[in-house]
Protein backbone atom coordinates (compact mmCIF):
# COMPACT_ATOMS: atom_id res chain seq x y z
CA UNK A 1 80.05 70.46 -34.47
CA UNK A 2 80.39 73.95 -35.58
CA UNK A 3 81.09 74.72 -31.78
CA UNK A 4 83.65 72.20 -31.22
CA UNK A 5 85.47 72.51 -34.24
CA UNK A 6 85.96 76.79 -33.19
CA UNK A 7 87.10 75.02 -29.65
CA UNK A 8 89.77 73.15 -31.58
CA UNK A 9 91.37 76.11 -34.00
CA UNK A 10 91.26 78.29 -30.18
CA UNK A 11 93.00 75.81 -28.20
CA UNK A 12 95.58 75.62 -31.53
CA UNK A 13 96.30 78.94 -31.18
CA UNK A 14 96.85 79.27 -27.84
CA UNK A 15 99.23 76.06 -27.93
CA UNK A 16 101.04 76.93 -30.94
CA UNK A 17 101.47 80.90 -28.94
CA UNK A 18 102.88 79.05 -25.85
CA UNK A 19 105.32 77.34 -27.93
CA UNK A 20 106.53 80.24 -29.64
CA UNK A 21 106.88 81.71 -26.18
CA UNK A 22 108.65 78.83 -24.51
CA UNK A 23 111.97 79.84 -25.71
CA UNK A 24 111.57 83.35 -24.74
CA UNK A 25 110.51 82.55 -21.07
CA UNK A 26 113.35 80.26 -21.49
CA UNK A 27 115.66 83.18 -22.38
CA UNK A 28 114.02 85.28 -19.65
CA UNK A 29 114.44 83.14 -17.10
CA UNK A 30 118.09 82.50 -17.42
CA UNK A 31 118.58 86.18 -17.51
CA UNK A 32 116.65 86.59 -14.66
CA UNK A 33 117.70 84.27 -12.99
CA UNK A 34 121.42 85.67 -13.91
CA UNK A 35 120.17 89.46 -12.94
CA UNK A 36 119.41 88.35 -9.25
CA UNK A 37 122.58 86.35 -8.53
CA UNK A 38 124.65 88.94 -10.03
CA UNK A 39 122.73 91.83 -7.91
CA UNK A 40 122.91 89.59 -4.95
CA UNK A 41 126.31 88.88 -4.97
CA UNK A 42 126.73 92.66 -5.46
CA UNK A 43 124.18 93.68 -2.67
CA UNK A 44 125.72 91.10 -0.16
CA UNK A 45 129.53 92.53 -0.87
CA UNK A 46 128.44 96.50 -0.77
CA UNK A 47 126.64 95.64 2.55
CA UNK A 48 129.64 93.61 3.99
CA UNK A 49 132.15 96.58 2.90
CA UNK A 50 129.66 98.78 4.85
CA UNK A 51 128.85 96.80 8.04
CA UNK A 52 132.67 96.65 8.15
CA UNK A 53 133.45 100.43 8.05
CA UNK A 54 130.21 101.98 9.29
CA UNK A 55 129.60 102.53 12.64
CA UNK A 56 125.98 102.52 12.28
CA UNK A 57 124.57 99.48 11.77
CA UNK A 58 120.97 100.78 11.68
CA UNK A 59 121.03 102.24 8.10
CA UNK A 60 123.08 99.21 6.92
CA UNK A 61 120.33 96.62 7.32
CA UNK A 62 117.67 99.40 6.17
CA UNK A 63 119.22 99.83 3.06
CA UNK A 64 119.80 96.10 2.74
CA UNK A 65 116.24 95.32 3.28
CA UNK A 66 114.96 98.09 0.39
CA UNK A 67 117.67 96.85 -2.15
CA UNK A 68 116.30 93.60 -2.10
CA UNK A 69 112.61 94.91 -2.74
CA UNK A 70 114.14 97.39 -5.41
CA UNK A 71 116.04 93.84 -7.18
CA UNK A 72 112.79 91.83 -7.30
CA UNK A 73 111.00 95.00 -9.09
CA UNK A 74 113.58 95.01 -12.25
CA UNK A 75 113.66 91.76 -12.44
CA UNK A 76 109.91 91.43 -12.65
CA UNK A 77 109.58 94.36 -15.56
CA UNK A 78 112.67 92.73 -17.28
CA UNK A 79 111.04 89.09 -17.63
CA UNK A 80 108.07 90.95 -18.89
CA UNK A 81 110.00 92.86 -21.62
CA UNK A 82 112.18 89.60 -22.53
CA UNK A 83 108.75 87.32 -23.01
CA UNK A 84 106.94 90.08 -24.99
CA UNK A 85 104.61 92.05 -22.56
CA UNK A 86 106.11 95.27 -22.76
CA UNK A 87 102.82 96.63 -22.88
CA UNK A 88 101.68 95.09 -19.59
CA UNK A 89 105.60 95.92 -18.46
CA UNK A 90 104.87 99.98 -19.36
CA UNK A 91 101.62 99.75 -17.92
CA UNK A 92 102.25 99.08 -14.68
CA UNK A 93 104.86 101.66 -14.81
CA UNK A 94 102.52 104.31 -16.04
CA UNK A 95 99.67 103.25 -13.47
CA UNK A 96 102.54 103.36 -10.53
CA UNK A 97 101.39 106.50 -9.06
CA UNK A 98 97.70 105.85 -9.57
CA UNK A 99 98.19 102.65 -7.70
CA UNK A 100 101.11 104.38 -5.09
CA UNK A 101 97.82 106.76 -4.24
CA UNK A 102 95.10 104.02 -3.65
CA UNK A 103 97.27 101.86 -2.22
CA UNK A 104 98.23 104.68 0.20
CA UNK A 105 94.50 104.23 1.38
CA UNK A 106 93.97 100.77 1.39
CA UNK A 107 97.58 100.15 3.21
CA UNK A 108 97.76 103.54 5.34
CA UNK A 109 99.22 102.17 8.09
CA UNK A 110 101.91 99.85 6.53
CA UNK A 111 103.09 102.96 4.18
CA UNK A 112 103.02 105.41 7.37
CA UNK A 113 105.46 102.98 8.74
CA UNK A 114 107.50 102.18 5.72
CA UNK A 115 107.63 106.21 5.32
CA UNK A 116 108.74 106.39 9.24
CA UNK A 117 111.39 103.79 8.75
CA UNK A 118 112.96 105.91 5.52
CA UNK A 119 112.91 108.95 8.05
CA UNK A 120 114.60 107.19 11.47
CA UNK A 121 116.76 105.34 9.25
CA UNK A 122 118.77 108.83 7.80
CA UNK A 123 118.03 110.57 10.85
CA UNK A 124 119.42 108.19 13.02
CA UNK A 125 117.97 108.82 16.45
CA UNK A 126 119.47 106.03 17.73
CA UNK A 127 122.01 102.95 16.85
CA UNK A 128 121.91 99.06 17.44
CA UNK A 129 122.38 98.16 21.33
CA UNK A 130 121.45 102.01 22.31
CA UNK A 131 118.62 101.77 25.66
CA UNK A 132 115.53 103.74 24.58
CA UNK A 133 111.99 104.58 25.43
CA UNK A 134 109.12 105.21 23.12
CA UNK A 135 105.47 104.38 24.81
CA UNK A 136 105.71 103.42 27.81
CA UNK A 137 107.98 100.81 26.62
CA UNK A 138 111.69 100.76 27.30
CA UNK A 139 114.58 98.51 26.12
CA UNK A 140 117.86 97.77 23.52
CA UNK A 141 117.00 98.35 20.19
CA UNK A 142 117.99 94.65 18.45
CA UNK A 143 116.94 95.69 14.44
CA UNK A 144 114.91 98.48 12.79
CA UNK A 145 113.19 96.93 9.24
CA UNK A 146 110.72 98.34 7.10
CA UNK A 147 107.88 98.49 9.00
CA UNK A 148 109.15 98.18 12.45
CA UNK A 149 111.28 98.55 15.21
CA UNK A 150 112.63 95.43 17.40
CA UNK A 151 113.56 95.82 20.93
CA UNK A 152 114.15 93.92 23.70
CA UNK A 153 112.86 94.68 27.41
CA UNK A 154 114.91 94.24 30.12
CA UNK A 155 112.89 91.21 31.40
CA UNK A 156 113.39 89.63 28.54
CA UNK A 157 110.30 90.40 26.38
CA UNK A 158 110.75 91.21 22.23
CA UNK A 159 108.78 93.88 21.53
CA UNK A 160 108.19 95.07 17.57
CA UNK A 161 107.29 98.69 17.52
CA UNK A 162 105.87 100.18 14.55
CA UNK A 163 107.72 103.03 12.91
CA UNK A 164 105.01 105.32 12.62
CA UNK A 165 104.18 105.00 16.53
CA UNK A 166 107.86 106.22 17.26
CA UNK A 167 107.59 108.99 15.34
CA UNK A 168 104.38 110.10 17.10
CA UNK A 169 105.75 109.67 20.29
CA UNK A 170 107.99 111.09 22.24
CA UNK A 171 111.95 109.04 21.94
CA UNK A 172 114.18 108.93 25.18
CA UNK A 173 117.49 107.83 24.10
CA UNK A 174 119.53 107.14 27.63
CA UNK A 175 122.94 105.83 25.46
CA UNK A 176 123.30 107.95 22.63
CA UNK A 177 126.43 110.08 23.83
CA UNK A 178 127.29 107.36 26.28
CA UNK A 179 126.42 109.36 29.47
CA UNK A 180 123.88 108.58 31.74
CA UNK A 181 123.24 110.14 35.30
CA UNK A 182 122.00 108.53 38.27
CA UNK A 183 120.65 109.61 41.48
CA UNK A 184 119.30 108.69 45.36
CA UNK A 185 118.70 110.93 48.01
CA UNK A 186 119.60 109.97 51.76
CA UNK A 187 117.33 111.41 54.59
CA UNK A 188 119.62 112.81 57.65
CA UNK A 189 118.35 114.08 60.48
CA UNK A 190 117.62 117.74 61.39
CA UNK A 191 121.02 117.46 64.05
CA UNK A 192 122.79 116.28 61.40
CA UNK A 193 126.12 117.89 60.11
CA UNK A 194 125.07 118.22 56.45
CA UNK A 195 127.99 119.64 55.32
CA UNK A 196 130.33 116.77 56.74
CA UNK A 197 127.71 114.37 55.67
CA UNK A 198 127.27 115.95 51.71
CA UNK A 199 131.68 115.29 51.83
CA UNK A 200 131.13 111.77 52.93
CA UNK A 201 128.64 111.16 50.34
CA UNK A 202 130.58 112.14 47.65
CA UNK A 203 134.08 110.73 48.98
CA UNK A 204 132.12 107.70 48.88
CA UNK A 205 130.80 107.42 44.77
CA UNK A 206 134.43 108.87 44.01
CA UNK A 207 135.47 104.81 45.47
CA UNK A 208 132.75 103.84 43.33
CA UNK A 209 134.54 101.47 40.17
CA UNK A 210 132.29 102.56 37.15
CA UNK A 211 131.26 106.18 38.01
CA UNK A 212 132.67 109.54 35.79
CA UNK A 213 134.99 110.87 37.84
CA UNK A 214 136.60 113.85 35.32
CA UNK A 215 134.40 115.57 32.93
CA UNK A 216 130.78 114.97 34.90
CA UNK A 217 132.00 114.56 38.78
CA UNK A 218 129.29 114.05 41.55
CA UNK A 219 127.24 116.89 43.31
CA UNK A 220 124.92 116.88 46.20
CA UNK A 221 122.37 118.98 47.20
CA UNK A 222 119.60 119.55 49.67
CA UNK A 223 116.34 118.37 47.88
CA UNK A 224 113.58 118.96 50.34
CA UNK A 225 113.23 118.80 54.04
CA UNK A 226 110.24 116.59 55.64
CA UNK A 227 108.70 116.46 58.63
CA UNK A 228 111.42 114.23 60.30
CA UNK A 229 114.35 114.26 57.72
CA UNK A 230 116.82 116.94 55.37
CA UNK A 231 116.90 114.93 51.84
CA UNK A 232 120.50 114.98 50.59
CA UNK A 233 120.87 114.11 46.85
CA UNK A 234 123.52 112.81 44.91
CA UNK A 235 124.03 113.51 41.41
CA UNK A 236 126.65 110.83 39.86
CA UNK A 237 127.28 109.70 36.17
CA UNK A 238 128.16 106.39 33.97
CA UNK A 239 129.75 105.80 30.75
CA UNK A 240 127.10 103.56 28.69
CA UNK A 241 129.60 102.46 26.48
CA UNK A 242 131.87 100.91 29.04
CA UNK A 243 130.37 97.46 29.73
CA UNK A 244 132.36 96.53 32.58
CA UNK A 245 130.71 97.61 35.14
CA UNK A 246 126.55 96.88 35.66
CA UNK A 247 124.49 100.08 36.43
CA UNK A 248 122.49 98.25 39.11
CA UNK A 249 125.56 97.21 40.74
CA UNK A 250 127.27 100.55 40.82
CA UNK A 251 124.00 101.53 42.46
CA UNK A 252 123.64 99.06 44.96
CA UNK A 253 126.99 99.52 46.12
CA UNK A 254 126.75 103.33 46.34
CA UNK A 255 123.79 103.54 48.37
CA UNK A 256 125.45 100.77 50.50
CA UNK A 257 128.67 102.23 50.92
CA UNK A 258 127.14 105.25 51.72
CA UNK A 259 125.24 104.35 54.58
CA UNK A 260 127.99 102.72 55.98
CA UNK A 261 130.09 105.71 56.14
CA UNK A 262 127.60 108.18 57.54
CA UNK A 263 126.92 105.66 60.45
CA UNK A 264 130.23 105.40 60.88
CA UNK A 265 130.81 109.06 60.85
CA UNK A 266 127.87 109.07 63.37
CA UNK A 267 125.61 110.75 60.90
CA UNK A 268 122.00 110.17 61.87
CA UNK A 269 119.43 108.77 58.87
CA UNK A 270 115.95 108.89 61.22
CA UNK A 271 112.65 106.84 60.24
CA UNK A 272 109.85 108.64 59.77
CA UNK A 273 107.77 110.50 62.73
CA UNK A 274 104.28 109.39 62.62
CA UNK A 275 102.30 110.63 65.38
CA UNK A 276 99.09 108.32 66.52
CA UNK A 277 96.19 110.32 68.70
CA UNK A 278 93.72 108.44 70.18
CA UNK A 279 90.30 110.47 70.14
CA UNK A 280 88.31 107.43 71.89
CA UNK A 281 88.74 108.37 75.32
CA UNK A 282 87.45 106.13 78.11
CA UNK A 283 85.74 108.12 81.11
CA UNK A 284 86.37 106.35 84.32
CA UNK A 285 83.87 106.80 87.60
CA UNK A 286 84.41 105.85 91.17
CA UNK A 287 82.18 106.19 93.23
């Protein structure tokens, strides 16, 4: 009996503590409550003002992404202030960097790439839409978030990079100042005029709709010489921002047009000489 009865005056007291706390989880709820709407209707206005006037959109959605992590904090330590637990509330403040430091080795990887997002996202090495290769692995760059990086392949495939592997590895960034050069080499044969034929190869890309024409124009040179051909390369650049024209196209129709014009200039472009011996000679009697 004695047991039961020191069940009762325990379950009292815990009862008559949640009703005294009702009202101030009440209270901290509404405010709570309040504190997020107000700091999301701030949040979603800053970031609108700033996806309107910044040209990178990168650091936009970064930022976005850490303001709502940095909202659900407060609010968390301010319901447990408002309730009563401003102990537990100034506790897990003062254990923050004990718990930042084991949770650094429990979660390496995750803050390696949280930590590499915070870097690429002020240092910018490249912008939504740019083309870019990290890996072995080449594409647009669709969104950068905390912990990785999301870009699409050229055959279609969404690949989500983690931030820590770009920063290990080398970045190519083919669009960031909107210049790209191309190339293909032409094999002419040893007769051939190479001068006439370097002047038709370049009169040619200058027809070209899509190529850089002023401040990067075209340049050939010889590249190597083979056993049967001289290898002429071209040299040519496109604007990347200027989404007119497609790369491939420009291509195609430059290596197209330009064998057109050296046939027609009588330019020869010889296959290659393979030469076949025949060591199984046949020995032929008569008698």
């Amino acid at each position: 009996m004695e047991f039961i009865a020191d069940l009762k005056s325990q379950f009292l007291a815990y009862y008559e503590s949640i009703i005294i706390a009702i009202p101030k989880m009440l209270i901290g709820l509404v405010i709570i409550i309040s504190f997020l709407l107000i700091a999301s209707f701030i949040r979603k206005k800053l970031i609108s003002l700033l996806y309107n006037k910044a040209e990178d959109k990168l650091l936009i959605n970064f930022l976005d992404g850490a303001f709502r992590i940095l909202n659900l904090t407060i609010a968390s330590l301010l319901f447990l202030y408002i309730v009563g637990l401003a102990g537990i509330a100034g506790s897990i403040l003062g254990a923050a960097t004990l718990s930042s430091f084991i949770i650094g080795f429990a979660f390496k990887d995750i803050a390696e790439n949280f930590l590499a997002g915070v870097i690429m996202a002020f240092n910018r090495p490249f912008r939504i839409g740019d083309t870019v290769k990290t890996a072995d692995i080449e594409g647009k760059i669709v969104e950068m978030n905390l912990r990785d990086t999301h870009l699409k392949t050229f055959d279609g495939k969404d690949v989500y990079i983690p931030n820590g592997q770009i920063i290990k590895n080398p970045l190519f960034n083919y669009t960031i100042d909107g210049f790209l050069r191309k190339s293909y080499v032409i094999g002419l044969d040893y007769d051939s005029d190479i001068d006439l034929a370097r002047k038709i190869m370049v009169e040619t890309i200058l027809k070209v709709k899509g190529i850089v024409l002023e401040s990067r124009p075209p340049s050939t040179f010889i590249k190597s010489l083979t056993s049967s051909t001289i290898n002429v390369e071209l040299h040519y650049w496109i604007n990347t921002f200027d989404n007119k024209e497609s790369p491939s196209e420009m291509h195609t129709q430059a290596i197209k047009n330009t064998l057109l014009n050296l046939s027609s200039a009588g330019v020869k472009m010889p296959g290659d000489i393979v030469e076949v011996k025949n060591y199984n000679e046949t020995v032929f009697q008569t008698n």
